[in-house]
N, C-alpha and C. Protein backbone atom coordinates (compact mmCIF):
# COMPACT_ATOMS: atom_id res chain seq x y z
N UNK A 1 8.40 -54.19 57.56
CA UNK A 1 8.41 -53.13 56.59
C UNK A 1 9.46 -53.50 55.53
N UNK A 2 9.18 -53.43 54.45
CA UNK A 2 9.84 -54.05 53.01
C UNK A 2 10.40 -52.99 52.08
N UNK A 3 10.14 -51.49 52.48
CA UNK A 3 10.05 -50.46 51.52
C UNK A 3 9.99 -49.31 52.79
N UNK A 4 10.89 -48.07 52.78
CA UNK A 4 10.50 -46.98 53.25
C UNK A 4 11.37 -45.79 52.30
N UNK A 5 11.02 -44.96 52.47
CA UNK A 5 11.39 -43.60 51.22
C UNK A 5 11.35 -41.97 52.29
N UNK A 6 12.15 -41.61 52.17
CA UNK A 6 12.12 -39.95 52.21
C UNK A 6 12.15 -38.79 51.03
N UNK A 7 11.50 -38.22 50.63
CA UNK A 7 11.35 -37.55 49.86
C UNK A 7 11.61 -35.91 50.34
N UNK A 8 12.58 -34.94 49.07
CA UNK A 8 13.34 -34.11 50.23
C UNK A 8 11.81 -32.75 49.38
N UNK A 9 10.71 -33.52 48.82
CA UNK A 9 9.79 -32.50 47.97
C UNK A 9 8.14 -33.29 48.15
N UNK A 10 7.42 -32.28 48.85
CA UNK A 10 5.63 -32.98 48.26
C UNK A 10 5.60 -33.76 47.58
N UNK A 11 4.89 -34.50 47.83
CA UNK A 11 4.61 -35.74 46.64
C UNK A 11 2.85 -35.40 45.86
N UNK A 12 2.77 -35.50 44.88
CA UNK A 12 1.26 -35.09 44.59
C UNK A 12 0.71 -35.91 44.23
N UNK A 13 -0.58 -36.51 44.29
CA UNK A 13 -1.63 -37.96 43.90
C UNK A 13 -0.88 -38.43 42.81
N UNK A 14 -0.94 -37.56 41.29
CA UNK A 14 0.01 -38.29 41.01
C UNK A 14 1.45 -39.26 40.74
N UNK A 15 2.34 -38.36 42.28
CA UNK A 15 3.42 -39.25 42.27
C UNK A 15 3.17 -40.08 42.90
N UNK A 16 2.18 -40.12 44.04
CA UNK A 16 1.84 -41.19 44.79
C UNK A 16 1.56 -42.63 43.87
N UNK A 17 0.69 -42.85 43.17
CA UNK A 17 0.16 -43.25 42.23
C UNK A 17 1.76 -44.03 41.56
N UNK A 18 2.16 -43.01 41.06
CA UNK A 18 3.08 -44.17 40.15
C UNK A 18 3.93 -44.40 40.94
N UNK A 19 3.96 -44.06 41.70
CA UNK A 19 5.20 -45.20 43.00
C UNK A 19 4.46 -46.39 43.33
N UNK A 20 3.37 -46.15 43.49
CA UNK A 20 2.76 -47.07 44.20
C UNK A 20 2.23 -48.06 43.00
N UNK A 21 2.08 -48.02 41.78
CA UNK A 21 1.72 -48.67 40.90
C UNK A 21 2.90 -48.76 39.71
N UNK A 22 4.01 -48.71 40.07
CA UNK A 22 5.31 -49.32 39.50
C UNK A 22 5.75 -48.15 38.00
N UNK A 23 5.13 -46.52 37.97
CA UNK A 23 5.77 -45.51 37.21
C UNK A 23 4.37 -45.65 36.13
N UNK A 24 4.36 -46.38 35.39
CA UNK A 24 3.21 -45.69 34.17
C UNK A 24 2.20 -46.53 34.47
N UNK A 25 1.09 -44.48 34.63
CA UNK A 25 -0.65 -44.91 35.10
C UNK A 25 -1.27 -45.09 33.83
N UNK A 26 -1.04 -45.70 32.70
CA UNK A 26 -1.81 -45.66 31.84
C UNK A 26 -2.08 -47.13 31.16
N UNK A 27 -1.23 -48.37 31.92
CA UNK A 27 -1.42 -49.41 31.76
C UNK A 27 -2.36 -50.72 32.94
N UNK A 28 -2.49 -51.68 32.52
CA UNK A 28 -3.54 -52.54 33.22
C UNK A 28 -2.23 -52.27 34.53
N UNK A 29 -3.22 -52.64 36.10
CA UNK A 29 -2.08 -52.63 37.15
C UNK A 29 -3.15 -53.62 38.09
N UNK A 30 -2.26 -54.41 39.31
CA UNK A 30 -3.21 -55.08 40.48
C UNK A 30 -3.50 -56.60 39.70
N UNK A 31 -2.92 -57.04 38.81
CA UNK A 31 -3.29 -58.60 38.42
C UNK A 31 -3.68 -59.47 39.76
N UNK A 32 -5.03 -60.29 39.51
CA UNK A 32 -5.13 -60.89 40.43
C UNK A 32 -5.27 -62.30 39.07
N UNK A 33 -4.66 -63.62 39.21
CA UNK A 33 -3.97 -64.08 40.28
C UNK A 33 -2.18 -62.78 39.58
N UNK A 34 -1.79 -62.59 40.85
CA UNK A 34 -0.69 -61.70 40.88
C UNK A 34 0.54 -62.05 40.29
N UNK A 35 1.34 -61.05 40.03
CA UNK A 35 2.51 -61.71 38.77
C UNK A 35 3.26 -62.19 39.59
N UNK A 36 3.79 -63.53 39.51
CA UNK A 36 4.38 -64.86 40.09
C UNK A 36 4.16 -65.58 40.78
N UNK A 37 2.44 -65.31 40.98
CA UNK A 37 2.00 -66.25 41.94
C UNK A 37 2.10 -68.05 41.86
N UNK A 38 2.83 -68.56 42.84
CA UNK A 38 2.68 -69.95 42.38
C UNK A 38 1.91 -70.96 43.18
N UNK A 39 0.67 -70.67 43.56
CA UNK A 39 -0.45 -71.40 44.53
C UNK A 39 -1.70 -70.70 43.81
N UNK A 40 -2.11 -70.26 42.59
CA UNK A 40 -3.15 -70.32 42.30
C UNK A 40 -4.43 -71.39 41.85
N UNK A 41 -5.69 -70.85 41.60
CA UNK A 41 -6.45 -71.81 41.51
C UNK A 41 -6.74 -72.57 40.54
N UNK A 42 -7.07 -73.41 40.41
CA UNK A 42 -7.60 -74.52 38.74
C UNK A 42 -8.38 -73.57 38.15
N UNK A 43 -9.15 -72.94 39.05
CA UNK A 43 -10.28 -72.30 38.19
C UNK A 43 -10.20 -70.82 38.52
N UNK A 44 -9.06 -70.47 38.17
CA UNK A 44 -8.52 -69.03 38.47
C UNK A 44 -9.29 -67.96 37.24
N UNK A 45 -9.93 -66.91 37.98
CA UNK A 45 -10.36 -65.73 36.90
C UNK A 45 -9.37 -64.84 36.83
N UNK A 46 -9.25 -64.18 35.82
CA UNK A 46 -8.06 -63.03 35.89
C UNK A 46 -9.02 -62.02 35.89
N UNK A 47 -8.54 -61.31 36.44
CA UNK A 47 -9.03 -59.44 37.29
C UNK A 47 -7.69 -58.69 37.28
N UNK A 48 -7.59 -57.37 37.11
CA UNK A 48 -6.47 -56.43 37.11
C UNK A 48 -7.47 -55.42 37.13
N UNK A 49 -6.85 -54.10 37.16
CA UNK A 49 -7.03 -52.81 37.46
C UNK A 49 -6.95 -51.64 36.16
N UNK A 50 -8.11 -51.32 35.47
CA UNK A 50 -7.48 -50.67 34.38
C UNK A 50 -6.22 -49.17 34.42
N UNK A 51 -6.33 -49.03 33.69
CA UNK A 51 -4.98 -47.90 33.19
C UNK A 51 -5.97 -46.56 33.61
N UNK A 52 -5.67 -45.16 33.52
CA UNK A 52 -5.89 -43.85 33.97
C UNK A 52 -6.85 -43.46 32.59
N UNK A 53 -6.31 -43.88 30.93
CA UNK A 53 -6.78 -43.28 30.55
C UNK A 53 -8.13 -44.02 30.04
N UNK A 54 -8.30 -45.26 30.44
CA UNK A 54 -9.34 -46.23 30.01
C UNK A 54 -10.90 -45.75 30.34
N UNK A 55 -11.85 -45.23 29.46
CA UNK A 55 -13.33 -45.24 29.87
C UNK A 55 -13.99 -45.86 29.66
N UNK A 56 -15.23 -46.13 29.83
CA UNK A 56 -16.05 -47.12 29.84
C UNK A 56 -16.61 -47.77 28.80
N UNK A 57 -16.15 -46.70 27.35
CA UNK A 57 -16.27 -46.94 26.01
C UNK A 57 -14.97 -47.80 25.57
N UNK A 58 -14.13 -48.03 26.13
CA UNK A 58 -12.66 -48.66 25.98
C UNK A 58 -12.80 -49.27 26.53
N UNK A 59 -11.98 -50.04 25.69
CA UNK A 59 -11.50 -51.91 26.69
C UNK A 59 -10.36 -52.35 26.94
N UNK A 60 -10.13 -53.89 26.56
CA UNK A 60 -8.85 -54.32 26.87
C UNK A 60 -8.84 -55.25 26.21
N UNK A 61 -7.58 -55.59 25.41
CA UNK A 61 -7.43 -57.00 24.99
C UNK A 61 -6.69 -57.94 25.70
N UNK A 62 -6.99 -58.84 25.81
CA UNK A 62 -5.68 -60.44 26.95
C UNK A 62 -5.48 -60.78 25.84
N UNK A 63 -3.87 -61.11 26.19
CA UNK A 63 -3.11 -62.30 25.99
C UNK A 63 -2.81 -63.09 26.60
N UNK A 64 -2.97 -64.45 26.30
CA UNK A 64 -3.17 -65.41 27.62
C UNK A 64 -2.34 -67.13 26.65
N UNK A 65 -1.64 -67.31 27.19
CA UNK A 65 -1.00 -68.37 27.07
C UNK A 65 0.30 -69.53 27.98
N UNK A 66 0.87 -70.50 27.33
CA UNK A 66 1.39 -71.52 28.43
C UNK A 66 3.39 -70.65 28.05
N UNK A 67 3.22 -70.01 27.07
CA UNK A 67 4.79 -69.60 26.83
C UNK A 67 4.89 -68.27 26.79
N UNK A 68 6.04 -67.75 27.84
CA UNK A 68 6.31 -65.94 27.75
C UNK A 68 6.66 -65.52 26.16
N UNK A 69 7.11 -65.86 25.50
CA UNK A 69 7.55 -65.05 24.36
C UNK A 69 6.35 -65.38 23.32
N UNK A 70 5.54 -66.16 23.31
CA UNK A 70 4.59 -66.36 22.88
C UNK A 70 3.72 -65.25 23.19
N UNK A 71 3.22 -65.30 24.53
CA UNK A 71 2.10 -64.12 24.82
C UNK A 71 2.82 -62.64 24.64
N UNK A 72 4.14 -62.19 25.04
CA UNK A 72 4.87 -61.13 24.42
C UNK A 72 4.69 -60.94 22.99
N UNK A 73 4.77 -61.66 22.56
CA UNK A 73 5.17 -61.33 20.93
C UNK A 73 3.14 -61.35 20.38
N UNK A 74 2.79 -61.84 20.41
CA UNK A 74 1.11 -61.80 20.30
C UNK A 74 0.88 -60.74 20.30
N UNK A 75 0.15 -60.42 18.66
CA UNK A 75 -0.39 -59.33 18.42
C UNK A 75 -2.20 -59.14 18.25
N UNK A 76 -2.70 -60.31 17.64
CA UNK A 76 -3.79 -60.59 18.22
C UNK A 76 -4.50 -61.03 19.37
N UNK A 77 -5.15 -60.41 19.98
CA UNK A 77 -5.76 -61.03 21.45
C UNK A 77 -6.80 -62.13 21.60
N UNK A 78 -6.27 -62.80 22.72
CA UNK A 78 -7.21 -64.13 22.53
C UNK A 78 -8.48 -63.55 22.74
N UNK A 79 -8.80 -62.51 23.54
CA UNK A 79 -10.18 -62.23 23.86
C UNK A 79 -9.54 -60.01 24.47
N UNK A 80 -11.49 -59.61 23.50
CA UNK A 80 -11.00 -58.21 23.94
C UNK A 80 -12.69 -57.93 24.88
N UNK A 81 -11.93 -57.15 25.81
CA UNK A 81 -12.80 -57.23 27.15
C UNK A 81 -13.17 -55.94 27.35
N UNK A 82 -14.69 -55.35 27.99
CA UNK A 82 -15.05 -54.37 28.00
C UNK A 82 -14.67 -54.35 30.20
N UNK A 83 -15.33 -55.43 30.44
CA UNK A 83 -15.38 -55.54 32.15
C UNK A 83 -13.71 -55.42 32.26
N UNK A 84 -12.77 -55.41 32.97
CA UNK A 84 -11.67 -56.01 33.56
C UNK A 84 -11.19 -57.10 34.50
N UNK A 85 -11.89 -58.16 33.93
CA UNK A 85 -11.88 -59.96 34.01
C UNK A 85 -11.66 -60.52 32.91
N UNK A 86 -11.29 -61.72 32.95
CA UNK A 86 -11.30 -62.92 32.31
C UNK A 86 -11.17 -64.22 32.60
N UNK A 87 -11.95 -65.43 32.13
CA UNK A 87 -11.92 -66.17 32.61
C UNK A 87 -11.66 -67.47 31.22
N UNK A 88 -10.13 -67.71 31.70
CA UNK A 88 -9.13 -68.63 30.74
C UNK A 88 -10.05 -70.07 30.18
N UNK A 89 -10.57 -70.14 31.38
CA UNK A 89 -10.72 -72.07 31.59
C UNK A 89 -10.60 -72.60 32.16
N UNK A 90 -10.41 -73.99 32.05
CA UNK A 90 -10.02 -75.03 32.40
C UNK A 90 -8.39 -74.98 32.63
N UNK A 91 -7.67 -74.86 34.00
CA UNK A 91 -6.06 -74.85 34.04
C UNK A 91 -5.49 -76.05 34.35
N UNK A 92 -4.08 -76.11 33.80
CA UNK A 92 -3.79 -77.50 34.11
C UNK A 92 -2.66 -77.78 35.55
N UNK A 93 -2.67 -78.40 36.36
CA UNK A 93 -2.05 -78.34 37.59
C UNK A 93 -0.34 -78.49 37.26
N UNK A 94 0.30 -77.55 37.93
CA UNK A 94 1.60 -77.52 37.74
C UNK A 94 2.34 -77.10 36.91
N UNK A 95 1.48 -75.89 35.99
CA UNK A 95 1.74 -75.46 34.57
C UNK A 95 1.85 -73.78 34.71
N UNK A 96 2.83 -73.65 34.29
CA UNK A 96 3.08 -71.82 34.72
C UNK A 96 2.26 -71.08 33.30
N UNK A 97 1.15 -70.24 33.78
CA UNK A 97 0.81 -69.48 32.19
C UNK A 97 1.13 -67.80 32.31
N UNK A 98 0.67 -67.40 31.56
CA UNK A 98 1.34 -65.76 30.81
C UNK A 98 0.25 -64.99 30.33
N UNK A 99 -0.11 -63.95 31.35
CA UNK A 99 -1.07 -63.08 30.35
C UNK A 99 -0.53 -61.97 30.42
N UNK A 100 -1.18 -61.00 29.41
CA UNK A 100 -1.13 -59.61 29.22
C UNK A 100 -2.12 -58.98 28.90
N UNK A 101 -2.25 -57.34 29.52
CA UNK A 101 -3.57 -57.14 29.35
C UNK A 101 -3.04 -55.86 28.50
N UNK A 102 -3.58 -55.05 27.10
CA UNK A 102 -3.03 -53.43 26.30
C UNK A 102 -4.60 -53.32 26.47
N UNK A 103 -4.34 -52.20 26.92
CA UNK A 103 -5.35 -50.81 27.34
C UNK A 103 -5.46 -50.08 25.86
N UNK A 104 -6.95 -50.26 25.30
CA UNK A 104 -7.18 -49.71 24.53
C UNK A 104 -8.62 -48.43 24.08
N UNK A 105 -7.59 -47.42 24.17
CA UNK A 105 -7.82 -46.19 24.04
C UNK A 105 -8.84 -45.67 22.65
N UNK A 106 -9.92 -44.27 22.79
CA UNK A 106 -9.79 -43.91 21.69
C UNK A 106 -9.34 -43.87 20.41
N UNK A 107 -7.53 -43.41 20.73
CA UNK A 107 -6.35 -43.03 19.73
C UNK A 107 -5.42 -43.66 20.10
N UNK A 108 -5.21 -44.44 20.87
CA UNK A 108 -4.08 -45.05 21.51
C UNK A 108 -4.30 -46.77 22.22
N UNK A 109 -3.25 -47.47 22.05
CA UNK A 109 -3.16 -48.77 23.14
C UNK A 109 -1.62 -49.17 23.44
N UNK A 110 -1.89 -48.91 24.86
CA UNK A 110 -0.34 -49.07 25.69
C UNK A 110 -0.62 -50.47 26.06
N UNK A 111 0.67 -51.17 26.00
CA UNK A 111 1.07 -52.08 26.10
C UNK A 111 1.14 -52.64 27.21
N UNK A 112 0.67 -53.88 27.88
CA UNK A 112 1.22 -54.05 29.26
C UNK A 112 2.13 -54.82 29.46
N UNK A 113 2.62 -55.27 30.56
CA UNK A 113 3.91 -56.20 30.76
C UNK A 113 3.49 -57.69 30.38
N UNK A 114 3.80 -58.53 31.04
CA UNK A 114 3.27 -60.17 30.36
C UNK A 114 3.70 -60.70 32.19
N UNK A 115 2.34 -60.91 32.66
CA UNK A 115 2.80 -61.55 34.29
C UNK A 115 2.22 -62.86 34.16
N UNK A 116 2.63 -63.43 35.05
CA UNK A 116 2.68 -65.40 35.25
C UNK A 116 2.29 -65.70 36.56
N UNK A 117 1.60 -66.67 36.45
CA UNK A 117 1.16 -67.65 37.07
C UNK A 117 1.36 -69.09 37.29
N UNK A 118 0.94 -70.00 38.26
CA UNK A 118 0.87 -71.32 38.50
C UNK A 118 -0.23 -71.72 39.36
């Protein structure tokens, strides 16, 4: 066991939820390959979990690249996605990369973090 909590109040789906998905439900969450994974595949697809307020008329844009401040700072997306996949390419062995996925809303797009791979 890695984690245990007492809480001295109910917890309700939604607090469950953002404990369990690291505080804000409104961004991509669940990256598969996972943020720091360093045994992924050559031919790795990226999959994550959309945000709370995402419908089926909304998408997502990736940022996907070989440098963190690169894919951070990227305001255009290499690719904007209706499914919640993507599939980079061709990877090169021994090379750490950087994506990010912003949840885009009606009226709104929240930002996501920038997680890495190898």
């Amino acid at each position: 066991m890695d984690d245990f909590r007492i809480y001295d109040r109910v917890l309700t789906d939604t607090n469950i939820a953002e404990i369990f998905r690291g505080g804000d439900l409104s961004i991509a969450w669940g990256p598969d390959p996972y943020d720091g994974q360093s045994d992924a595949n050559l031919d790795a697809h990226l999959t994550w979990n959309p945000g709370d307020y995402i419908k089926d008329t909304n998408g997502h844009e990736v940022f996907f690249g070989t440098d963190w401040d690169d894919v951070n700072d990227m305001t255009e997306p290499c690719s904007a996605q209706d499914a919640c996949d993507y599939d980079p390419g061709p990877l090169e062995l021994d090379t750490w990369y950087y994506w990010r996925i912003d949840e885009v809303g009606d009226t709104n797009t929240w930002r996501g973090p920038v997680w890495s791979f190898k």
